[in-house]
C-alpha atoms as a PDB file:
ATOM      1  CA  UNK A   1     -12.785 138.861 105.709  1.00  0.00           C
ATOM      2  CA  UNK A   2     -10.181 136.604 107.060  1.00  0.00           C
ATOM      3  CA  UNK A   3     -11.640 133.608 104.608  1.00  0.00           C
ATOM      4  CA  UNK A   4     -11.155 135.393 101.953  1.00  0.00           C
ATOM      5  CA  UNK A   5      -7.582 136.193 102.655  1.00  0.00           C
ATOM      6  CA  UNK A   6      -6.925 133.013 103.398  1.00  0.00           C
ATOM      7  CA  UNK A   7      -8.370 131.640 100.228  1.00  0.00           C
ATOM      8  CA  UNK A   8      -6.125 134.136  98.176  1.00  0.00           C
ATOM      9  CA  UNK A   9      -2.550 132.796  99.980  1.00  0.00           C
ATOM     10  CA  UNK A  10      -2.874 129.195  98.593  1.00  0.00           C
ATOM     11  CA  UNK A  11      -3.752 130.755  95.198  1.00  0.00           C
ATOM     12  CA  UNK A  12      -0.930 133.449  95.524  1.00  0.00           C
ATOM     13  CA  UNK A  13       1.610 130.252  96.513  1.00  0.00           C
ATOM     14  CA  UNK A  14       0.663 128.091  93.304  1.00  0.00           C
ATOM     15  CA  UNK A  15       1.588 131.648  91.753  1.00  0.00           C
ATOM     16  CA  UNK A  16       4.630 131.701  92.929  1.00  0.00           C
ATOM     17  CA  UNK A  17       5.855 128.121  92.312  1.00  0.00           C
ATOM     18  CA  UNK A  18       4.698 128.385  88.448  1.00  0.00           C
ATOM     19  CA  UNK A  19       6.420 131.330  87.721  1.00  0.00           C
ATOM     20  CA  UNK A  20       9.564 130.342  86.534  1.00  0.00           C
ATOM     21  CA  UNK A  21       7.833 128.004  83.843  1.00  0.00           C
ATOM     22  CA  UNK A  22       5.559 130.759  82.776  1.00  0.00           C
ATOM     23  CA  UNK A  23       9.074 132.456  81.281  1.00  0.00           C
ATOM     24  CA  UNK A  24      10.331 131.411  77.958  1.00  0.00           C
ATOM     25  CA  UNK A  25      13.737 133.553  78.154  1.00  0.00           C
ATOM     26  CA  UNK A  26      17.049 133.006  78.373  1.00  0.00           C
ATOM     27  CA  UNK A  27      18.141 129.022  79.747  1.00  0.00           C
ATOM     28  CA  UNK A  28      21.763 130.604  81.013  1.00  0.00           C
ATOM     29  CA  UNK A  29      19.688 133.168  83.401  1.00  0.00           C
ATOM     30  CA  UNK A  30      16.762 131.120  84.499  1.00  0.00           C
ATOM     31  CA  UNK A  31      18.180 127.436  84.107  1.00  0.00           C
ATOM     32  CA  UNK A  32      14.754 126.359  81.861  1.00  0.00           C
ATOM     33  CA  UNK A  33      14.390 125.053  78.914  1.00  0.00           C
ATOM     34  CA  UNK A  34      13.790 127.651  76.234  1.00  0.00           C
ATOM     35  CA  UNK A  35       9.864 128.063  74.739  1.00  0.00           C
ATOM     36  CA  UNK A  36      10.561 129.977  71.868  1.00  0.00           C
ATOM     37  CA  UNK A  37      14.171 128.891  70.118  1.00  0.00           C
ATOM     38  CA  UNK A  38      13.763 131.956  68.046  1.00  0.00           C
ATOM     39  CA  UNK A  39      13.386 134.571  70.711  1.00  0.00           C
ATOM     40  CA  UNK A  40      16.308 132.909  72.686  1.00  0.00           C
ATOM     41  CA  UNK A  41      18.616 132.802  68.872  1.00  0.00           C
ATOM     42  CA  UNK A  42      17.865 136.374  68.385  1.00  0.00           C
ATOM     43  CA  UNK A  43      19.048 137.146  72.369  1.00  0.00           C
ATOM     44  CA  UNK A  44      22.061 135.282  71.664  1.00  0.00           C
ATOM     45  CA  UNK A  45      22.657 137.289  68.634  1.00  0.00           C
ATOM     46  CA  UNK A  46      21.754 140.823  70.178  1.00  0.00           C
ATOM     47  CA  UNK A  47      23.823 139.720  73.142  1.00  0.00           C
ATOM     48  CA  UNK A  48      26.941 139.068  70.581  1.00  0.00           C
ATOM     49  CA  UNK A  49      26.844 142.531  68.800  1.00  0.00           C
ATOM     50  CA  UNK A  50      26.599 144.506  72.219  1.00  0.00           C
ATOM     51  CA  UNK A  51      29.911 142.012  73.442  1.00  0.00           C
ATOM     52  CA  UNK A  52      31.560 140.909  70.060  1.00  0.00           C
ATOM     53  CA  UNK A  53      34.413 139.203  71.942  1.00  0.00           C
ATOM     54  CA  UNK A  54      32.899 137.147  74.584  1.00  0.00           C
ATOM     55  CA  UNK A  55      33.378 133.826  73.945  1.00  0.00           C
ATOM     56  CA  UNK A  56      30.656 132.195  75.774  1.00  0.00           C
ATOM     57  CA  UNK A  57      28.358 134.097  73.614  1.00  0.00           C
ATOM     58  CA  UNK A  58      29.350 132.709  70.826  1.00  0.00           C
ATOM     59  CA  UNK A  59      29.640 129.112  71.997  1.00  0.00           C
ATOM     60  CA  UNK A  60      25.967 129.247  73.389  1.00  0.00           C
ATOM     61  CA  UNK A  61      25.224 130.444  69.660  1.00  0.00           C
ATOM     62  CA  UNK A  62      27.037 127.514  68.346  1.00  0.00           C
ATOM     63  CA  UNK A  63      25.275 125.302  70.577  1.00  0.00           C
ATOM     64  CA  UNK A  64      21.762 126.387  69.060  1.00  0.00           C
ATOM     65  CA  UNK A  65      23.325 125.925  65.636  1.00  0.00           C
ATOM     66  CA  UNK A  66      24.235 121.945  66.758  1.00  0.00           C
ATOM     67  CA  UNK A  67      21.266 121.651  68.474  1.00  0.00           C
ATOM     68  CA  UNK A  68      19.508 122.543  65.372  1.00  0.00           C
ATOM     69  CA  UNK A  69      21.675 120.385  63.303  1.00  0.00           C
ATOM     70  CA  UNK A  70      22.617 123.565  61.313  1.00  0.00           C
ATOM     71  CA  UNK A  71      26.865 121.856  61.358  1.00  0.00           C
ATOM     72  CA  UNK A  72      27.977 124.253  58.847  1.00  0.00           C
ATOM     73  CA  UNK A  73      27.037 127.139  61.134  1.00  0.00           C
ATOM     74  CA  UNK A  74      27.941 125.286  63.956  1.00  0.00           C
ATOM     75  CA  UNK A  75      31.071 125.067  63.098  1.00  0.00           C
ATOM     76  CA  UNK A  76      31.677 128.626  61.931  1.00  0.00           C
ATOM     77  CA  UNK A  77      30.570 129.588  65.434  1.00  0.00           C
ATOM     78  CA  UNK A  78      32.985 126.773  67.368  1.00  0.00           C
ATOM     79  CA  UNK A  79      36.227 128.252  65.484  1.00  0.00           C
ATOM     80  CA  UNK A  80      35.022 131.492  66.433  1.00  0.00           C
ATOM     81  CA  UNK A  81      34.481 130.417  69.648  1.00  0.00           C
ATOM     82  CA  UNK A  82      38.274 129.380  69.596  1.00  0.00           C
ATOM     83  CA  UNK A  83      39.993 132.125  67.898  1.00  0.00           C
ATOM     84  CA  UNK A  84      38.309 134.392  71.115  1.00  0.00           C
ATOM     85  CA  UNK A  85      39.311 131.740  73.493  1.00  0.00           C
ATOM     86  CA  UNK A  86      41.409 128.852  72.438  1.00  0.00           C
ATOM     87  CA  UNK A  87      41.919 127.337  75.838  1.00  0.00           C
ATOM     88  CA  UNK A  88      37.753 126.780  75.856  1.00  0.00           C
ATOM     89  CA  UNK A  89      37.451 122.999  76.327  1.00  0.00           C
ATOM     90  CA  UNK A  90      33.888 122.546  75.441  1.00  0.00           C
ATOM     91  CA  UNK A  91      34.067 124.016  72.572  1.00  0.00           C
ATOM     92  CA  UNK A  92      36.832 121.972  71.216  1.00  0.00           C
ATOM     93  CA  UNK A  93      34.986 118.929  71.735  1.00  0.00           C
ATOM     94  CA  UNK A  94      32.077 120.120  70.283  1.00  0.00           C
ATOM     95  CA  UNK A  95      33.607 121.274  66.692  1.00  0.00           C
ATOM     96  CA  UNK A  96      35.239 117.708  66.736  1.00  0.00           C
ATOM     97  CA  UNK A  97      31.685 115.733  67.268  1.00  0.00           C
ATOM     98  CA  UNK A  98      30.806 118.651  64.142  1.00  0.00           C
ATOM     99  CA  UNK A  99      33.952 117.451  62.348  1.00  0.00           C
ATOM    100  CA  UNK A 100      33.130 113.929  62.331  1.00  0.00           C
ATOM    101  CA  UNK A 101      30.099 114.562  61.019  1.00  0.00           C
ATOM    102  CA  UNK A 102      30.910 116.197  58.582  1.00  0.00           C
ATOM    103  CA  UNK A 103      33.826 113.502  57.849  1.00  0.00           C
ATOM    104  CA  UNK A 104      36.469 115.833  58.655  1.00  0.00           C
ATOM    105  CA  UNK A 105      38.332 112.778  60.450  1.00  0.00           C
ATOM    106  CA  UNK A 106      41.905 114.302  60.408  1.00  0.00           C
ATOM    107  CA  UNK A 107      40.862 117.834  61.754  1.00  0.00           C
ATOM    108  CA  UNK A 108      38.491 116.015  64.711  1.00  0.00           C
ATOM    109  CA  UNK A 109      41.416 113.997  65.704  1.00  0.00           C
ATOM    110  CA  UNK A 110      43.918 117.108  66.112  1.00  0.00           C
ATOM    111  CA  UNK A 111      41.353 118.737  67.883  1.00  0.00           C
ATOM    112  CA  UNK A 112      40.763 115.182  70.420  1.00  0.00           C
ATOM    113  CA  UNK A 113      44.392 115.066  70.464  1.00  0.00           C
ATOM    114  CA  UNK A 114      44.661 118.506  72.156  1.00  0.00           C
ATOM    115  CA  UNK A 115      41.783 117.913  74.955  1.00  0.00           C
ATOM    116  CA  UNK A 116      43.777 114.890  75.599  1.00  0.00           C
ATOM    117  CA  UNK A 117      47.117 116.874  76.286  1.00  0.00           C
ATOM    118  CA  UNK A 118      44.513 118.489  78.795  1.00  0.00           C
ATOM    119  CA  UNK A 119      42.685 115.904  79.841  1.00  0.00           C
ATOM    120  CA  UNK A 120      45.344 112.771  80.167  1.00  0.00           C
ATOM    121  CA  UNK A 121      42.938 110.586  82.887  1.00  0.00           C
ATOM    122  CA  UNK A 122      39.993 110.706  80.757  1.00  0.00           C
ATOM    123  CA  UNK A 123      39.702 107.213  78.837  1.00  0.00           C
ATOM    124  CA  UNK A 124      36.571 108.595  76.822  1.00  0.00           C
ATOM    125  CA  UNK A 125      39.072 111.089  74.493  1.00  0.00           C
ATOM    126  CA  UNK A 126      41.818 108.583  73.967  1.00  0.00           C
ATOM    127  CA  UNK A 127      38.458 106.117  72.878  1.00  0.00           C
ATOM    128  CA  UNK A 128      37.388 108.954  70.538  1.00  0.00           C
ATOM    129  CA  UNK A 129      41.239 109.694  69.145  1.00  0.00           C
ATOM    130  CA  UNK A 130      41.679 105.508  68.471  1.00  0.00           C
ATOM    131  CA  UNK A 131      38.172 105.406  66.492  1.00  0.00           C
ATOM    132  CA  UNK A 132      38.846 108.390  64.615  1.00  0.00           C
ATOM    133  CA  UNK A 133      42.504 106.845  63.600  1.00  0.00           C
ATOM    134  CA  UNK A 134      40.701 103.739  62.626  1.00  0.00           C
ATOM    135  CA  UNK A 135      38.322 105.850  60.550  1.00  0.00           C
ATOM    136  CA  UNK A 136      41.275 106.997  59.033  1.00  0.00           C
ATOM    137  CA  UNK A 137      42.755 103.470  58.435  1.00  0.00           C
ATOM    138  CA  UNK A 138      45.727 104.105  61.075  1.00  0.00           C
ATOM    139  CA  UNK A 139      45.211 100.736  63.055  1.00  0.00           C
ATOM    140  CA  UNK A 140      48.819 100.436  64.188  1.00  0.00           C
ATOM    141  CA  UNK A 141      48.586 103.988  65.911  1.00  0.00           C
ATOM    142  CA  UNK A 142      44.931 103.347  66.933  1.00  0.00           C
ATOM    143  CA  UNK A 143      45.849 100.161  69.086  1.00  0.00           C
ATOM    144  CA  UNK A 144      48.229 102.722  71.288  1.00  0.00           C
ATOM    145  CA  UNK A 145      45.127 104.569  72.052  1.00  0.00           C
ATOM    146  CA  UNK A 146      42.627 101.810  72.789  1.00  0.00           C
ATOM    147  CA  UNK A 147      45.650 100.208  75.096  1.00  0.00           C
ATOM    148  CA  UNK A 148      45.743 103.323  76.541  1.00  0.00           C
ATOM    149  CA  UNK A 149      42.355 103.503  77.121  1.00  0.00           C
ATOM    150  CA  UNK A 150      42.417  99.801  79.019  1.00  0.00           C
ATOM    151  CA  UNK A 151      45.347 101.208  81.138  1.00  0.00           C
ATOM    152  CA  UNK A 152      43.255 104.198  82.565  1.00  0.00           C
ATOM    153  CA  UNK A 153      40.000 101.898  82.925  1.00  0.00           C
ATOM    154  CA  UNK A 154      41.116  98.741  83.985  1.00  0.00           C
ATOM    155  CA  UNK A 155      44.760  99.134  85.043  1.00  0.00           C
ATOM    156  CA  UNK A 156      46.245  96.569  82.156  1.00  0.00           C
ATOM    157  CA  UNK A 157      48.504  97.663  80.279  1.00  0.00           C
ATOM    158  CA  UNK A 158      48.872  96.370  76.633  1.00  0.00           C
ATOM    159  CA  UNK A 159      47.321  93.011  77.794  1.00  0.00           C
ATOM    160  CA  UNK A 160      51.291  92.154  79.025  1.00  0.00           C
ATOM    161  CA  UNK A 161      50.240  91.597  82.659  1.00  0.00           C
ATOM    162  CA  UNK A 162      47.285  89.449  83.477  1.00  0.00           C
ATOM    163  CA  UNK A 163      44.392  90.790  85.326  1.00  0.00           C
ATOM    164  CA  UNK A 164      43.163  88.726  88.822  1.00  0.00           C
ATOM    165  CA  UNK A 165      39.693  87.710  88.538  1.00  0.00           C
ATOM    166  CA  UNK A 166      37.091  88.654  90.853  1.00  0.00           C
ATOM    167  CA  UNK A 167      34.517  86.285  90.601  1.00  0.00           C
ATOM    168  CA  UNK A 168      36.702  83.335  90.264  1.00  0.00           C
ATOM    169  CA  UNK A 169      40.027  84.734  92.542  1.00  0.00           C
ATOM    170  CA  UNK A 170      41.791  81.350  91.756  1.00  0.00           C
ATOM    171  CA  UNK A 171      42.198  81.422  88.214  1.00  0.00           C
ATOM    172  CA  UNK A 172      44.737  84.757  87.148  1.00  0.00           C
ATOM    173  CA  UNK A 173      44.959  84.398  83.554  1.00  0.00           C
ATOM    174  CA  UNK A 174      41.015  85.489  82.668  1.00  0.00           C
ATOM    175  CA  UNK A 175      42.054  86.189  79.009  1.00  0.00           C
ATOM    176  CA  UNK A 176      42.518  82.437  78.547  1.00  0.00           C
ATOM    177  CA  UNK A 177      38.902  81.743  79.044  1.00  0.00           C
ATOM    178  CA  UNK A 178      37.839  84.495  76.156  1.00  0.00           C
ATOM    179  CA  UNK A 179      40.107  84.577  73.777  1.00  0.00           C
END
């Protein structure tokens, strides 16, 4: 009797531990990835019409749509996303990588431009806001942004003060050697 208890526990344990990937449901509840895309869009959806004006709904919903590369919808679903919350970061950057997809240059940039008056230490969104400007054919304006962007990386500022060298601590002036 006891052996066959015993036998059962081990059994019961690998059980236990396989459980959560047995469950194709929802990735915000169980932190999974989803098995059926469908099942989860549908959730999303019935989720939405019981709570029409929470905004994490419908960003999740705009997620699938990106993750789908459905942009059009996408996008419907980001600016709905921000007319419910307009403060919701994520989303903002989102509709922008959806904008410049679409070639919507001027209306990604605003929308970079914003996270930035957020987000001033982050040298990725001023790199964004100069390549969008330079998709644009704004060079003059697009040099203040990738200056920028060596200021918050590398402490230079417009290339006026010459950075020390750390392989080669005698020699100050390292732009002379590459440029």
């Amino acid at each position: 009797m006891l052996k066959k208890v015993l036998s059962i526990i081990p059994a019961l344990l690998l059980l236990v531990a396989l459980l959560p990937y047995t469950y194709g449901g929802d990735p915000g509840t169980v932190y999974i990835g989803v098995k059926d895309s469908e099942r989860y869009y549908h959730r999303l959806k019935n989720m939405r019409k019981n709570d029409p004006e929470n905004a994490e709904i419908s960003y999740k919903i705009a997620n699938f749509y990106f993750s789908k590369d459905m942009i059009d919808k996408a996008i419907e679903e980001y600016r709905r996303t921000l007319k419910l919350d307009e403060n919701h970061q994520q989303a903002k950057w989102f509709l922008s990588q959806c904008l410049i997809n679409k070639g919507y240059f001027e209306d990604a940039f605003w929308l970079v431009r914003d996270l930035i008056d957020k987000n001033k230490k982050d040298p990725e969104l001023y790199d964004q806001a100069g390549t969008l400007l330079v998709k644009m054919g704004e060079y003059a304006a697009s040099r203040e942004y990738f200056n920028k962007v060596d200021e918050l990386k590398y402490g230079e500022i417009d290339g006026s003060k010459p950075m020390g060298s750390y392989t080669k601590p005698g020699r100050g002036n390292w732009k002379k050697y590459f440029y």
